[in-house]
N, C-alpha and C. Protein backbone atom coordinates (compact mmCIF):
# COMPACT_ATOMS: atom_id res chain seq x y z
N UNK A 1 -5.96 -33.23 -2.15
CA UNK A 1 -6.08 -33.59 -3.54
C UNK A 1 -5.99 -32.32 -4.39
N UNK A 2 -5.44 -32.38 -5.59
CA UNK A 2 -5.36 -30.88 -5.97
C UNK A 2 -5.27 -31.93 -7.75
N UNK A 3 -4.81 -31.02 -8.64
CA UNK A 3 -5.48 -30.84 -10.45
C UNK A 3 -4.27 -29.95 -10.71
N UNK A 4 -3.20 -30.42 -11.46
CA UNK A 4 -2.06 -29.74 -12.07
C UNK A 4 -2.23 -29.33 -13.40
N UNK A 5 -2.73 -28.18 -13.96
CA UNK A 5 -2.51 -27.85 -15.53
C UNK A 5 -1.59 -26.41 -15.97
N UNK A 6 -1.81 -26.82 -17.21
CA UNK A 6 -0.28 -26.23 -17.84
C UNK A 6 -0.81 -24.56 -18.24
N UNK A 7 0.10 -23.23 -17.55
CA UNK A 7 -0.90 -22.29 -18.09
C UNK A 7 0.82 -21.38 -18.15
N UNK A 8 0.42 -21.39 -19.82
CA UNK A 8 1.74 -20.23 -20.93
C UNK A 8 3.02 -21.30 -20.13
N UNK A 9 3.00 -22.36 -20.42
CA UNK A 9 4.89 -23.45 -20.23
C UNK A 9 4.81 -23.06 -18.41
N UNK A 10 3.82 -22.94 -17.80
CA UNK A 10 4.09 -23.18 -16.48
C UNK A 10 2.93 -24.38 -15.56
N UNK A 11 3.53 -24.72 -15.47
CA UNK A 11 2.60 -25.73 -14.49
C UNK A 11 2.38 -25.17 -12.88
N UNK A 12 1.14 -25.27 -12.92
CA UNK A 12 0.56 -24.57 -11.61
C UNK A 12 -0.41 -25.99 -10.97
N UNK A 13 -0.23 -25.91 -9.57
CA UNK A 13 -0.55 -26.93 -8.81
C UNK A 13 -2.05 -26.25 -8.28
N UNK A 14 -3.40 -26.59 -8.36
CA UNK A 14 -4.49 -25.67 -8.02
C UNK A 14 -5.27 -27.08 -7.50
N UNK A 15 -5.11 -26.66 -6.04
CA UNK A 15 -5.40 -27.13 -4.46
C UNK A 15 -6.89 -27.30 -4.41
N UNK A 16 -7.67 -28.29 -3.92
CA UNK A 16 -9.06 -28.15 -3.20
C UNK A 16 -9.10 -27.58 -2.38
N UNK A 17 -9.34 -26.61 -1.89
CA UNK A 17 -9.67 -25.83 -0.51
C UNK A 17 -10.98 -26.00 0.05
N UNK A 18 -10.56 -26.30 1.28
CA UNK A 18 -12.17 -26.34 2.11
C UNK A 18 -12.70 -24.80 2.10
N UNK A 19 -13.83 -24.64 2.54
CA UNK A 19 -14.03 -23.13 2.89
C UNK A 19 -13.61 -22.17 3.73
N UNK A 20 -13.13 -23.05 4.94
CA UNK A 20 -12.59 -22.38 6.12
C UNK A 20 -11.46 -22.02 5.52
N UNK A 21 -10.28 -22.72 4.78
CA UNK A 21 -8.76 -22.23 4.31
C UNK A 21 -9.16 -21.12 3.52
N UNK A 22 -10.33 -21.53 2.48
CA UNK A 22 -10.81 -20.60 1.14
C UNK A 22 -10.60 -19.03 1.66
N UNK A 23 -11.24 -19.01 2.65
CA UNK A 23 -11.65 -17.47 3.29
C UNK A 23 -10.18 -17.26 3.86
N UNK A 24 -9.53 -17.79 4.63
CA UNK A 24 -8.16 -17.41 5.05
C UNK A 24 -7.12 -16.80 4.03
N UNK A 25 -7.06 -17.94 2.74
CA UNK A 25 -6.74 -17.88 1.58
C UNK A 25 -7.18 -16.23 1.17
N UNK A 26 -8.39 -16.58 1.10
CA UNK A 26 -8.90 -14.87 -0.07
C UNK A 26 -8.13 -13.51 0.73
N UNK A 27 -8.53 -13.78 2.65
CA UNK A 27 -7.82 -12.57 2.91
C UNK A 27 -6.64 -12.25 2.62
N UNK A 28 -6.14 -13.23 3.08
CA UNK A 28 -4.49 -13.35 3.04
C UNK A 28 -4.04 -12.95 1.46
N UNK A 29 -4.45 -13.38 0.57
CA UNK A 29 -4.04 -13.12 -0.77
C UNK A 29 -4.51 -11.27 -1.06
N UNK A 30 -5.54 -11.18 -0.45
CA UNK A 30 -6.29 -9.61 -0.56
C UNK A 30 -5.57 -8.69 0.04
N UNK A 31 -4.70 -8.95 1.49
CA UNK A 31 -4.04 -8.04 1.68
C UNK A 31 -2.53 -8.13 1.44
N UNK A 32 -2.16 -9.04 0.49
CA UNK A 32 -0.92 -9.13 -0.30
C UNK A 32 -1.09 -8.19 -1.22
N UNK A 33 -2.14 -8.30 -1.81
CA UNK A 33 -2.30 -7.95 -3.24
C UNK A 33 -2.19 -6.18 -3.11
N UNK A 34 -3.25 -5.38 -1.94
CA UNK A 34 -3.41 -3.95 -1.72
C UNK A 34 -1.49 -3.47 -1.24
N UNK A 35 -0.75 -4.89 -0.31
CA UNK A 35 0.49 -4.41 0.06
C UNK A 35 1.18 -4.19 -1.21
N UNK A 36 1.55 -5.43 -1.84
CA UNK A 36 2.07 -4.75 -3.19
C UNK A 36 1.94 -3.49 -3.96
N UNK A 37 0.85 -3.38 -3.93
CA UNK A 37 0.32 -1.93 -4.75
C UNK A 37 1.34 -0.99 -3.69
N UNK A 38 1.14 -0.79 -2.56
CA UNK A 38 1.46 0.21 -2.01
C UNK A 38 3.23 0.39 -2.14
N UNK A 39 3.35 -1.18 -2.24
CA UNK A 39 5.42 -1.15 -2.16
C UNK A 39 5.57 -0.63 -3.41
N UNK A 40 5.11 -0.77 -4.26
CA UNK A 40 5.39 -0.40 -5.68
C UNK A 40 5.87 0.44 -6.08
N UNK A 41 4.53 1.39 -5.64
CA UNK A 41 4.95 3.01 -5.59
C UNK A 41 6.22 3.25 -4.87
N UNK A 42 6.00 2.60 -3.82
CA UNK A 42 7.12 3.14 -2.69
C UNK A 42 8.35 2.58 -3.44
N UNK A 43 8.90 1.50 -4.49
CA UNK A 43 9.60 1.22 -4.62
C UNK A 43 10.18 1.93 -6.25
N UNK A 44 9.01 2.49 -6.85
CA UNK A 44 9.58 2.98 -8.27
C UNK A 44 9.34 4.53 -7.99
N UNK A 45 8.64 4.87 -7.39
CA UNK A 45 8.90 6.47 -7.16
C UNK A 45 9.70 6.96 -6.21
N UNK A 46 10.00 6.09 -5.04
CA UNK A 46 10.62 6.16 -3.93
C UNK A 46 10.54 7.11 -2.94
N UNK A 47 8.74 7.19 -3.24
CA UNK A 47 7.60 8.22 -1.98
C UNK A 47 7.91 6.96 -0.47
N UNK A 48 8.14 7.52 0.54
CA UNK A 48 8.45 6.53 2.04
C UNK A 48 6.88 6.06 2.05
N UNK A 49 7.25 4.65 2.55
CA UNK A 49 5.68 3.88 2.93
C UNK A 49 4.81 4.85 3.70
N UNK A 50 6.06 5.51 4.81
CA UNK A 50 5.01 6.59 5.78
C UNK A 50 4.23 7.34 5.33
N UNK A 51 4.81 7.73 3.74
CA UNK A 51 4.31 9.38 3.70
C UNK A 51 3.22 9.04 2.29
N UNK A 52 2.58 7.51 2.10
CA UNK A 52 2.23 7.19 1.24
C UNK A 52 0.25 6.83 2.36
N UNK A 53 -0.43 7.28 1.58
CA UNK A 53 -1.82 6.28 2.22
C UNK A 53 -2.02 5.00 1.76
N UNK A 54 -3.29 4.24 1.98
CA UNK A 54 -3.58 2.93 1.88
C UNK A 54 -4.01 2.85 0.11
N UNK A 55 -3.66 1.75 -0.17
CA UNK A 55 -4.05 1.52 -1.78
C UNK A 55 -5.92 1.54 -1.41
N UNK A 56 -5.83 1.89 -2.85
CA UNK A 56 -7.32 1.94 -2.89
C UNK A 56 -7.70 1.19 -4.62
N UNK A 57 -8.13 -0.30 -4.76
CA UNK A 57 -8.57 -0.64 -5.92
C UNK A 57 -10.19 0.24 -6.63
N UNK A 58 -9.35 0.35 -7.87
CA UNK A 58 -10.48 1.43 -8.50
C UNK A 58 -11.13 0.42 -9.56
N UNK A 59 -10.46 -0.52 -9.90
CA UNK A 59 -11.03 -1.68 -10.74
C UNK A 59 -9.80 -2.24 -11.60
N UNK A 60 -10.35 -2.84 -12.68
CA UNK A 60 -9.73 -4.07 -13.91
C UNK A 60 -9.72 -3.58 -15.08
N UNK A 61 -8.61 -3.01 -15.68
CA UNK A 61 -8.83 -2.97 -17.27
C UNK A 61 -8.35 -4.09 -17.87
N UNK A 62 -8.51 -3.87 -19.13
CA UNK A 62 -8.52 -5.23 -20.40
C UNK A 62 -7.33 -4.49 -20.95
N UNK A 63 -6.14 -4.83 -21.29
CA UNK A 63 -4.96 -4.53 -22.49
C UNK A 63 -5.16 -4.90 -23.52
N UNK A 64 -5.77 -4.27 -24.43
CA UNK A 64 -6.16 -4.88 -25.60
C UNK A 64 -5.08 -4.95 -26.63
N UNK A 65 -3.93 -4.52 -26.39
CA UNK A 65 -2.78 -5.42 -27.49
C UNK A 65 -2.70 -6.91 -26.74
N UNK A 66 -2.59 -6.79 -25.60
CA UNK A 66 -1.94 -7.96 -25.43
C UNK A 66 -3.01 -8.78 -24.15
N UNK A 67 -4.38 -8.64 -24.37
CA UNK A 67 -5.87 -9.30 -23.07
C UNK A 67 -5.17 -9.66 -21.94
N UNK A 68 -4.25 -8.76 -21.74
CA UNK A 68 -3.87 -9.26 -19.88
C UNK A 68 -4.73 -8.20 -19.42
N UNK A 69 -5.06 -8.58 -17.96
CA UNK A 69 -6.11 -7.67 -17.32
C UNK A 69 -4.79 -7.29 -16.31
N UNK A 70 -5.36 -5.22 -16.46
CA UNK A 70 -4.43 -4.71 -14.87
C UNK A 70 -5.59 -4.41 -14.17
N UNK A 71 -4.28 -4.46 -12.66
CA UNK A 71 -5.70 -4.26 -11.47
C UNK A 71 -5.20 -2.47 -11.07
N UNK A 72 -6.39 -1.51 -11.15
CA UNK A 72 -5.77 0.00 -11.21
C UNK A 72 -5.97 0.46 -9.89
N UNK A 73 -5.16 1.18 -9.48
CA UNK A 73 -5.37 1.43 -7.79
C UNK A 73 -4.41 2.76 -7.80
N UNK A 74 -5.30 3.26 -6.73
CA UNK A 74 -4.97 4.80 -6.29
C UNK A 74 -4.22 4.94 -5.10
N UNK A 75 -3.14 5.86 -4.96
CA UNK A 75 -2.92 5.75 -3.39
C UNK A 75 -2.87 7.58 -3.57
N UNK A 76 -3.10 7.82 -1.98
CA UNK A 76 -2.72 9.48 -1.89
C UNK A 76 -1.00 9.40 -1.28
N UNK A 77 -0.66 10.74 -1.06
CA UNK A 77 0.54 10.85 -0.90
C UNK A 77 0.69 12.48 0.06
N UNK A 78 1.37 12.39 1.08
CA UNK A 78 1.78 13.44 1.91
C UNK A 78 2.58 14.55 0.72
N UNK A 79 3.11 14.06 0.18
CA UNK A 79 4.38 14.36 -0.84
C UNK A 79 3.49 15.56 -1.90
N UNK A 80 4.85 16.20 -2.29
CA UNK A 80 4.53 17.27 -3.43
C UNK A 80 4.96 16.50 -4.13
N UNK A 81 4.66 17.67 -5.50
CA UNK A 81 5.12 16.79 -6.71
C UNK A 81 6.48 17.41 -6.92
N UNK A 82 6.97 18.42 -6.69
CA UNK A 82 7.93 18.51 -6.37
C UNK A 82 9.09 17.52 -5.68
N UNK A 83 8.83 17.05 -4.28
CA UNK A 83 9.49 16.18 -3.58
C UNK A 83 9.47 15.02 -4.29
N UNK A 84 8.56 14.47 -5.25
CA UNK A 84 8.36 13.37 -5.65
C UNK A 84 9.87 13.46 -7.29
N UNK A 85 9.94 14.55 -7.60
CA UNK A 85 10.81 15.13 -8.59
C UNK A 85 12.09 14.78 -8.42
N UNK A 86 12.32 15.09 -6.74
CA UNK A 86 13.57 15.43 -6.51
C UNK A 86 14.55 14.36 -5.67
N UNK A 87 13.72 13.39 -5.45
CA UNK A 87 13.99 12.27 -4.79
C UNK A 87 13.44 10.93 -5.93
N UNK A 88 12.53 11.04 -7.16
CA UNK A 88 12.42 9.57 -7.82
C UNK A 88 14.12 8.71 -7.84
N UNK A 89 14.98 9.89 -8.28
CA UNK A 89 16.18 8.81 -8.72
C UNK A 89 16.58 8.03 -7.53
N UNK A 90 16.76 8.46 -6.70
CA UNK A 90 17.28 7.53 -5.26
C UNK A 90 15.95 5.96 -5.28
N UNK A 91 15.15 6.02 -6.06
CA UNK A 91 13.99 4.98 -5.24
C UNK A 91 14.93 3.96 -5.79
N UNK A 92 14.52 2.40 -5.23
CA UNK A 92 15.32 1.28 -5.68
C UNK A 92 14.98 1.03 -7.15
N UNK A 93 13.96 1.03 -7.19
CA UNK A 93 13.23 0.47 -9.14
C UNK A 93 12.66 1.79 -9.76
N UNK A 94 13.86 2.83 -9.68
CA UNK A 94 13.72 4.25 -10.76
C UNK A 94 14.00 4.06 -11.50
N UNK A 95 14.32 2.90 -12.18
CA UNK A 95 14.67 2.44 -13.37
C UNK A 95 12.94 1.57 -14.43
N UNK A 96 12.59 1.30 -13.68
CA UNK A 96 10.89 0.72 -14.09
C UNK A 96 10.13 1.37 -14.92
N UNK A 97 10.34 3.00 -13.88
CA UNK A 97 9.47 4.35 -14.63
C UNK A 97 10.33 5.08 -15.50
N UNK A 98 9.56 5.40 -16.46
CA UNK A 98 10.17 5.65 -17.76
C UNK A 98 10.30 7.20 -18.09
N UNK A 99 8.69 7.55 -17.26
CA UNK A 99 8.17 8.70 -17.32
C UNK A 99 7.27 8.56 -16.58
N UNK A 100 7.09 10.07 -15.79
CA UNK A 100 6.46 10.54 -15.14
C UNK A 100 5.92 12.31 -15.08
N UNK A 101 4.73 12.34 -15.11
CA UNK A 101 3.60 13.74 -15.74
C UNK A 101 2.62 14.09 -14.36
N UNK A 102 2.72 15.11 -14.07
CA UNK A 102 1.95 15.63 -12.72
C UNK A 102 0.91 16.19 -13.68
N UNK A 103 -0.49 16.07 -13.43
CA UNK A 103 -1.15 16.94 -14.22
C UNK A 103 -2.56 17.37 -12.89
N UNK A 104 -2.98 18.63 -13.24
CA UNK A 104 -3.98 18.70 -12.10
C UNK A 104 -5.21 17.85 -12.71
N UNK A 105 -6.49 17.18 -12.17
CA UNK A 105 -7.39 16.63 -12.35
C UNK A 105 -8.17 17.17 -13.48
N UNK A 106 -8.14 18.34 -13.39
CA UNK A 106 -9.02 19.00 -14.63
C UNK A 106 -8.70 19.14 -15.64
N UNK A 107 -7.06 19.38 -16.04
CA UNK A 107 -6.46 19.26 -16.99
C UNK A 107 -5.93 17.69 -17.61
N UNK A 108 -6.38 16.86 -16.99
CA UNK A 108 -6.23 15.15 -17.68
C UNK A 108 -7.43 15.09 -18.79
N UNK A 109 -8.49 16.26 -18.64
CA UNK A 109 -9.58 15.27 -19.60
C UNK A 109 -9.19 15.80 -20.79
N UNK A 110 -8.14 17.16 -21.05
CA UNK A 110 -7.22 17.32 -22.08
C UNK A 110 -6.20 16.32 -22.32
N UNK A 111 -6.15 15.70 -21.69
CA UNK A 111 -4.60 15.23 -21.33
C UNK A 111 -5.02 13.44 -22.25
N UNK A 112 -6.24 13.08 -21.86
CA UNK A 112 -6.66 11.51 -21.88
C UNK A 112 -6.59 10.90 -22.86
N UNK A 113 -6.70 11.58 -23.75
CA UNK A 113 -7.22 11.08 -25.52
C UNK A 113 -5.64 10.15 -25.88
N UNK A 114 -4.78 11.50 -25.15
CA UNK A 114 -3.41 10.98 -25.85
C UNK A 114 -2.57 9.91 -25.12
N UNK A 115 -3.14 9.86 -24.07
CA UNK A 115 -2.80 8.70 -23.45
C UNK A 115 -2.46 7.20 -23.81
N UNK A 116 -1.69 6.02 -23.14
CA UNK A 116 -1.78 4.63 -23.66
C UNK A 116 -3.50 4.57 -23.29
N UNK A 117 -3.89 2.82 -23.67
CA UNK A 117 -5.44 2.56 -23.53
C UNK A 117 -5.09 2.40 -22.14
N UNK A 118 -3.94 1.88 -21.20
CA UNK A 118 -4.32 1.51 -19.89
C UNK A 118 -4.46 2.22 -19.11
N UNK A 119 -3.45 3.38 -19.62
CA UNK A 119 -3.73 4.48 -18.89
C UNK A 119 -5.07 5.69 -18.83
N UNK A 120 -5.91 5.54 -20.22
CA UNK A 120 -7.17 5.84 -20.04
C UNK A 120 -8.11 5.32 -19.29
N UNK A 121 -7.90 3.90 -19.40
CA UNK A 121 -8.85 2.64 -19.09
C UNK A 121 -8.62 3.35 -17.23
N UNK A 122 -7.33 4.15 -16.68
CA UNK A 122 -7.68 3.83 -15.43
C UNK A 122 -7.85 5.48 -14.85
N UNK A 123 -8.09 6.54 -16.21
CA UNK A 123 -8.33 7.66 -15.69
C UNK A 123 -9.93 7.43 -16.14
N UNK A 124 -10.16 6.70 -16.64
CA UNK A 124 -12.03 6.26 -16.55
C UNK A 124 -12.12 6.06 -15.63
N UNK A 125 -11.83 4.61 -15.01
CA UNK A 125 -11.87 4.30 -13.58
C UNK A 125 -11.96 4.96 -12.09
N UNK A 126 -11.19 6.29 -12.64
CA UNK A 126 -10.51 7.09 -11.29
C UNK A 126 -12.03 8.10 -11.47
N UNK A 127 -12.15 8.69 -12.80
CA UNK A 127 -13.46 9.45 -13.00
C UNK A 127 -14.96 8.74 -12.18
N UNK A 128 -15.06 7.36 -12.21
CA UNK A 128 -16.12 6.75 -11.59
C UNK A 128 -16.23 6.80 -10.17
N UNK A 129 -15.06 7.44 -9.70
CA UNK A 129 -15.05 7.19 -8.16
C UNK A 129 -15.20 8.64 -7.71
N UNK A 130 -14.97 9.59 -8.29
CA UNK A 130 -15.37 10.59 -7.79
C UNK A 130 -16.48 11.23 -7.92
């Protein structure tokens, strides 16, 4: 039995799940969600999956032009920033990134003010974890 409603001209079909699927469901969707993050990178910077570590969720910001929530996540990287320079154009979706800024950690809290909000919203985020 499932409950069809209408969300922004799309109709979405939202299923009863028992608990046993629920939990299958959550993993399964949880480690979609960390894979994506990781192809991403791999696909707009065009750092190799190998030479990339595991996503790491740092949390949820709010877009306040437009209240969509992003999910912000960190990955490390074998890679210089150099290598990352000299190889973006070859990635498949180097076209996505618009721009890209290497900055060392200490020099972002100069750097933050001027930032978009999402991109503050997730050098807050990144500040909480360390």
């Amino acid at each position: 039995m499932g409950v069809e409603c209408d969300l922004d001209g799309t109709t979405a079909f939202l299923a009863n799940l028992r608990n046993e699927n629920t939990e299958a469901l959550n993993t399964s969707t949880a480690q979609e969600l960390f894979k994506s993050a990781h192809d991403e990178v791999h696909e707009e910077l065009g750092i190799p999956g190998d030479a990339l570590g595991p996503a790491r969720l740092l949390g949820v910001a709010d877009r306040l032009d437009s209240h969509r929530f992003v999910l912000v996540f960190v990955l490390r990287t074998i890679w210089t920033s150099d290598q990352i320079r000299a190889n973006i154009h070859l990635a498949v979706d180097a076209f996505e990134t618009s721009e890209l800024h290497f900055y060392l950690p200490s020099a972002l809290v100069t750097v933050a003010p001027t930032m978009t909000g999402c991109s503050q919203a997730a050098f807050f985020l990144y500040n909480l974890q360390l």
